[in-house]
N, C-alpha and C. Protein backbone atom coordinates (compact mmCIF):
# COMPACT_ATOMS: atom_id res chain seq x y z
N UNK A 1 4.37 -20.52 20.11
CA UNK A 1 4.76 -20.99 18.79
C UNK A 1 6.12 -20.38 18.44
N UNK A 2 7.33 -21.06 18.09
CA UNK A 2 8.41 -20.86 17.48
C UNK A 2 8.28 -20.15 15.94
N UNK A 3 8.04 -19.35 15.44
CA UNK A 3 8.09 -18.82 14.41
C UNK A 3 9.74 -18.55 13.37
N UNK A 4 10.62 -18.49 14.29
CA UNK A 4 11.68 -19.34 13.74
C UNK A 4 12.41 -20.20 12.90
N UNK A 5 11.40 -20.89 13.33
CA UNK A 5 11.33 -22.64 12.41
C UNK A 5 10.48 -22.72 11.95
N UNK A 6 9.31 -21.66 11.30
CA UNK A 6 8.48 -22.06 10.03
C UNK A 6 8.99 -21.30 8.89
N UNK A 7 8.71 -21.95 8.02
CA UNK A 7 8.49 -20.88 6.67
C UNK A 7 8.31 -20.02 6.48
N UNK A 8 8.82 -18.97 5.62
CA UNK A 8 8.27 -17.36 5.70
C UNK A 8 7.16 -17.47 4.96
N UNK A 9 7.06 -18.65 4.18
CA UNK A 9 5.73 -18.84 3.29
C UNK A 9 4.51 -19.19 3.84
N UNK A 10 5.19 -20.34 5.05
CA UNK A 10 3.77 -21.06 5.74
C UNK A 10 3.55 -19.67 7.11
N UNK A 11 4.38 -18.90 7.14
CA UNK A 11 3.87 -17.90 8.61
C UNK A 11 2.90 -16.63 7.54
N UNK A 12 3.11 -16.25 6.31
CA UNK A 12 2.51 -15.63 6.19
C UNK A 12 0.98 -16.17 5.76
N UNK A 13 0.83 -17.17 5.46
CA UNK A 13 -0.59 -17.65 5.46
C UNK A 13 -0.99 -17.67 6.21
N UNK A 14 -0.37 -18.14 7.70
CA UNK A 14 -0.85 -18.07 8.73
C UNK A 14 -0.99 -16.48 9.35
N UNK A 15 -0.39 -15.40 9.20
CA UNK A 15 -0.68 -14.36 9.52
C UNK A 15 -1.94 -13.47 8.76
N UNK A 16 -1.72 -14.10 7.83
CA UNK A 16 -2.93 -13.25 6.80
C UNK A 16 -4.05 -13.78 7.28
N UNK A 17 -4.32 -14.73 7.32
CA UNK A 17 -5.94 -15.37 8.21
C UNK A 17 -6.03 -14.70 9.74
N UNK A 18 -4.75 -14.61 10.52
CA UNK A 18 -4.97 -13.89 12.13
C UNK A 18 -5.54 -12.94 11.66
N UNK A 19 -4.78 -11.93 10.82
CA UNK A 19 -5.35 -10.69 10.10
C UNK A 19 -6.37 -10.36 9.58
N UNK A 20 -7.05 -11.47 9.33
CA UNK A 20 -8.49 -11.34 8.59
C UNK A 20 -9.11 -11.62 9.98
N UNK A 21 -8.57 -12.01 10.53
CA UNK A 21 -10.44 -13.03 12.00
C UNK A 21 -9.77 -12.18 13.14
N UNK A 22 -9.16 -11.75 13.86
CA UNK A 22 -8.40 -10.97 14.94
C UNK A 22 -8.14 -10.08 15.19
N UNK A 23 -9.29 -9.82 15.55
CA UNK A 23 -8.85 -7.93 16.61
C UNK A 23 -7.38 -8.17 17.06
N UNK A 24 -7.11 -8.87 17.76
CA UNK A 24 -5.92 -8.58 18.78
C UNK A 24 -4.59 -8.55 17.96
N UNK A 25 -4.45 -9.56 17.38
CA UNK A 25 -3.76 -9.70 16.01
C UNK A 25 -3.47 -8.52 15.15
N UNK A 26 -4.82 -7.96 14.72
CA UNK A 26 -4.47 -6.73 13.88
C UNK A 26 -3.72 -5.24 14.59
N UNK A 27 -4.54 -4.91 16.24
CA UNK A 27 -3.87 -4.50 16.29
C UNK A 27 -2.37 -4.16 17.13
N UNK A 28 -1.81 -5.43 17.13
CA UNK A 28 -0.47 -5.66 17.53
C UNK A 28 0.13 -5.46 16.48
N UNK A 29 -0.34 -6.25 14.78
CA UNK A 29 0.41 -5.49 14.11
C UNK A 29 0.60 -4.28 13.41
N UNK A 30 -0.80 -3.71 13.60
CA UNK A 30 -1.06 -2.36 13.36
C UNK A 30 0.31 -1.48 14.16
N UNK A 31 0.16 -1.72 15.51
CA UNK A 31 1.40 -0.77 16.40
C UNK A 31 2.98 -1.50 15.62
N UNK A 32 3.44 -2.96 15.79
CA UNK A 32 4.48 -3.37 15.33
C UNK A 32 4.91 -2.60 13.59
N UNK A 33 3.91 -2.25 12.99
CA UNK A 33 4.33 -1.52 11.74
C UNK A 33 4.81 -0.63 11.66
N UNK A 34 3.32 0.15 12.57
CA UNK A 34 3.67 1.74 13.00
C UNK A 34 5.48 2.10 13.26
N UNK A 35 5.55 1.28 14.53
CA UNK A 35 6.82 1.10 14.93
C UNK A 35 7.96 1.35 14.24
N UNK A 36 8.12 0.26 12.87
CA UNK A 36 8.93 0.33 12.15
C UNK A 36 9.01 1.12 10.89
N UNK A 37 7.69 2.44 10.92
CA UNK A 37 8.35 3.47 9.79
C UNK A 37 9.09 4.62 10.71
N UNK A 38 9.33 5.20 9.74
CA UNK A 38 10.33 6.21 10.71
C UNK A 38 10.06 7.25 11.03
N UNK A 39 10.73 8.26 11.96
CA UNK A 39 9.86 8.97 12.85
C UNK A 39 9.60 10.32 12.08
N UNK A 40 9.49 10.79 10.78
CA UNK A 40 9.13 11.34 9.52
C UNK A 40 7.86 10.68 9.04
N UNK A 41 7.55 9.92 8.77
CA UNK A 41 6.25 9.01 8.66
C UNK A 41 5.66 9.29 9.10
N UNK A 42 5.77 8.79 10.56
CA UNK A 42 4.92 8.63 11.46
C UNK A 42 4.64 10.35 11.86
N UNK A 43 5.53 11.15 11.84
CA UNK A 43 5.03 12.33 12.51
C UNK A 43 4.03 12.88 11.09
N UNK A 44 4.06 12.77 10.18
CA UNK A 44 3.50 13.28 8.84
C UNK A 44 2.40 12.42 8.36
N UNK A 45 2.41 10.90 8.85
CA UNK A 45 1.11 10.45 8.35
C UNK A 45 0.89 10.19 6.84
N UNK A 46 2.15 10.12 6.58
CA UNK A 46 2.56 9.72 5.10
C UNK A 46 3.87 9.03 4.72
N UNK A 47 3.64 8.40 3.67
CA UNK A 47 5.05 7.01 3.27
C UNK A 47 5.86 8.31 2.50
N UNK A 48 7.01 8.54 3.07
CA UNK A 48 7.94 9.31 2.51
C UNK A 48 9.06 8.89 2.09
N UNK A 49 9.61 7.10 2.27
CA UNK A 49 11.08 6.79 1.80
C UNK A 49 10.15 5.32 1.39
N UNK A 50 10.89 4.94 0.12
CA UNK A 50 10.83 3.46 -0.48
C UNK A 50 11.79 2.25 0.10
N UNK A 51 11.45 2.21 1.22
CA UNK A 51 12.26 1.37 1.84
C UNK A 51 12.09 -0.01 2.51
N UNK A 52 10.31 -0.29 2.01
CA UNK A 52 9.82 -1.55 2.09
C UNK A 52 9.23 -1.88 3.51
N UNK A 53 9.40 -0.90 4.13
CA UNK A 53 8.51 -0.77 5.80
C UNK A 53 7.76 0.17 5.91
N UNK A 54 7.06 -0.24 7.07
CA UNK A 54 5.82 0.70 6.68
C UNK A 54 4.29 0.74 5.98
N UNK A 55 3.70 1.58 6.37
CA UNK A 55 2.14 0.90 5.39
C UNK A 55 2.38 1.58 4.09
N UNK A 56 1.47 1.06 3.31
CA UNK A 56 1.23 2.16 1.46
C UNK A 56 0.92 3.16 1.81
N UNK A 57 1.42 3.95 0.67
CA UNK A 57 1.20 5.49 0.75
C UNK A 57 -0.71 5.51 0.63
N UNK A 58 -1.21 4.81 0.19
CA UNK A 58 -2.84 4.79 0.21
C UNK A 58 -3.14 4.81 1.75
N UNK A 59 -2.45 3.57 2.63
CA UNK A 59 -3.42 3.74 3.41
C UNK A 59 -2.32 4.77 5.15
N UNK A 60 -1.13 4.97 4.62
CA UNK A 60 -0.72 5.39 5.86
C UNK A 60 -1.03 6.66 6.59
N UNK A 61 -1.72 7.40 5.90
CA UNK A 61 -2.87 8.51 6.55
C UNK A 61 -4.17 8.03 8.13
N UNK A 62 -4.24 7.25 6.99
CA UNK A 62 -5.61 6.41 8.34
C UNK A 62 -4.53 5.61 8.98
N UNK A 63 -3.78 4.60 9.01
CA UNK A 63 -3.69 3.40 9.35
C UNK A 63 -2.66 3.99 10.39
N UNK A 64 -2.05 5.35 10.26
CA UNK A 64 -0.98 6.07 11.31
C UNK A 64 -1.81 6.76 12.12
N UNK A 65 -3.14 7.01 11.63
CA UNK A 65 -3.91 7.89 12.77
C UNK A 65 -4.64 7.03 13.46
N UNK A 66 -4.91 5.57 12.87
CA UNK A 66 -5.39 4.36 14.07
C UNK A 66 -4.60 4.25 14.92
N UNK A 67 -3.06 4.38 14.67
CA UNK A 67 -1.84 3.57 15.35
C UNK A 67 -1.98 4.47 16.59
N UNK A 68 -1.46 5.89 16.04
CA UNK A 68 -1.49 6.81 16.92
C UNK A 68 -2.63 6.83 18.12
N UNK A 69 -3.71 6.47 17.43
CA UNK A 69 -5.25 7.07 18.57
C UNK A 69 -5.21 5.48 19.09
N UNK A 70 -4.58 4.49 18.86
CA UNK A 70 -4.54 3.29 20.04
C UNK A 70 -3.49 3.14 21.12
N UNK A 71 -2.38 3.87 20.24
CA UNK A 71 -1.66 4.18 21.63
C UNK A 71 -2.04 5.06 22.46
N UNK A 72 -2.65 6.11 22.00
CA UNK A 72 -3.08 7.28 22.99
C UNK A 72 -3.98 7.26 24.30
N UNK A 73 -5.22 6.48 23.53
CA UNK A 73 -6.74 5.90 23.56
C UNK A 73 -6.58 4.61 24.41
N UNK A 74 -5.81 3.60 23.52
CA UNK A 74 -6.08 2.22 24.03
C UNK A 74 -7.19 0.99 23.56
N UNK A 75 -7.95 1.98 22.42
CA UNK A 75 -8.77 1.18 21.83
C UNK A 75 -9.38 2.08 20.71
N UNK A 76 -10.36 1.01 19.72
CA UNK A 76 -10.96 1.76 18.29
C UNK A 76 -12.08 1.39 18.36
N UNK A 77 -12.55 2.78 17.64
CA UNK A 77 -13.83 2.02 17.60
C UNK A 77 -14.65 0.92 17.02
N UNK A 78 -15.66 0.21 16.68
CA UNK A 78 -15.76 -0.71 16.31
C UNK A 78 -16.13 -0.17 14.59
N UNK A 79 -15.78 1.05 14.27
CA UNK A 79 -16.13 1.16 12.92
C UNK A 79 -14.70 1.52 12.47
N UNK A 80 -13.71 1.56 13.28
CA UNK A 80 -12.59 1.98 13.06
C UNK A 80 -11.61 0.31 13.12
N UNK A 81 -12.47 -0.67 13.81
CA UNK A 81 -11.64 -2.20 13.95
C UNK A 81 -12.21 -3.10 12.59
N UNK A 82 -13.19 -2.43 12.34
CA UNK A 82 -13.55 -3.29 10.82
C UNK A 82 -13.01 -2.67 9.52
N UNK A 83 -12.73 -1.58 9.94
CA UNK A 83 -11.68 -1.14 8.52
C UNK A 83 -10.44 -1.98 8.90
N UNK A 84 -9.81 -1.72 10.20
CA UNK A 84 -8.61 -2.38 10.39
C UNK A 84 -8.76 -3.51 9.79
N UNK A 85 -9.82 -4.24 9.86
CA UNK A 85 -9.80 -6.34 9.63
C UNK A 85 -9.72 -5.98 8.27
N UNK A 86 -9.75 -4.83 7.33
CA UNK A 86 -9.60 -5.14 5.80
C UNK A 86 -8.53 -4.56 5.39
N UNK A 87 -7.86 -4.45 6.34
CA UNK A 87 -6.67 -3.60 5.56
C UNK A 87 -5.40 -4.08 6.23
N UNK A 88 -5.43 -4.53 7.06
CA UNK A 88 -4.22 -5.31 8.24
C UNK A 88 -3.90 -6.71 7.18
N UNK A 89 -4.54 -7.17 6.57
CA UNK A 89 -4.05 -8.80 5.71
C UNK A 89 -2.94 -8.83 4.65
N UNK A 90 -2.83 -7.16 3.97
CA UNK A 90 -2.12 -7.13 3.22
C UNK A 90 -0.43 -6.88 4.05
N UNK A 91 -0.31 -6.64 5.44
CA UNK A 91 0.84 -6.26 6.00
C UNK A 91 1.30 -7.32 6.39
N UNK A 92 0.85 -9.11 6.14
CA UNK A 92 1.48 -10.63 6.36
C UNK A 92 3.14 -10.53 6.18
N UNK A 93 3.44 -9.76 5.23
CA UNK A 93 4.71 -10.33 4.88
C UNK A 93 5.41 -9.35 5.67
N UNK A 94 4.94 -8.06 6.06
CA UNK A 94 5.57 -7.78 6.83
C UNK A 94 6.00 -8.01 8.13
N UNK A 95 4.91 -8.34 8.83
CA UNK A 95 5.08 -9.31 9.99
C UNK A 95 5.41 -10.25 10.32
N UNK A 96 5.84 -11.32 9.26
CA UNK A 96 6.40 -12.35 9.25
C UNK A 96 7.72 -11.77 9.29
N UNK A 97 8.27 -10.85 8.89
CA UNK A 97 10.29 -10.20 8.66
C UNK A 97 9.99 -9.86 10.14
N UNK A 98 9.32 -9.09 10.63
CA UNK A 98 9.10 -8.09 11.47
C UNK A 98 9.74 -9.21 13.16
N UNK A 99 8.89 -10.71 12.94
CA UNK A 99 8.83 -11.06 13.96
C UNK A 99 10.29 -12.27 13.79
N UNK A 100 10.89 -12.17 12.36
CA UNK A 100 11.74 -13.06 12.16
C UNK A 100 13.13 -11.97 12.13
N UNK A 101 12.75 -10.94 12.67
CA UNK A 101 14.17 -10.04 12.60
C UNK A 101 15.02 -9.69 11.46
N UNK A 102 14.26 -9.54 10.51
CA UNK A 102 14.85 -9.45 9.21
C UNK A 102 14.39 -7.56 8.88
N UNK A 103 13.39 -6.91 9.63
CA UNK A 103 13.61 -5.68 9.25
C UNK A 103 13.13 -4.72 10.94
């Protein structure tokens, strides 16, 4: 799929539903987020600059220690992939910039 040539409106509907039904989905963008806070964040496990990347300061405690223990690991557990499916839907709009090169 060309993501390119859709809408940033029609890709994030479409990402927010991968995000809700998709392990694989969530966590590609679970790591692609991770990715893009910075390496202060990520080493601290907390949102330290307002700069619109990145997870909420609510959830970037857990959601940096999933990131972290799937790169490490390679997988979550299944009580650790159903938190992911509720908390990965709100990061649509980020993944839509993310994969459209805008951040």
């Amino acid at each position: 799929m060309n993501y390119q040539e859709q809408t940033d409106k029609d890709l994030k509907v479409l990402f927010t539903e991968k995000l809700k039904t998709n392990s694989q989905w969530q966590l590609k963008a679970l790591v692609a987020i991770f990715n893009k806070q910075t390496a202060d964040e990520q080493m601290v496990h907390e949102t330290k600059h307002d700069n619109g990347v990145g997870f909420t300061g609510s959830d970037a405690k857990f959601l940096t220690s999933l990131a972290a223990q799937y790169q490490r690991k390679g997988y979550l557990s299944p009580k650790q992939t159903k938190c992911l499916s509720r908390s990965m839907p709100k990061y649509a709009g980020q993944l839509v910039k993310i994969v459209k090169g805008k951040i």
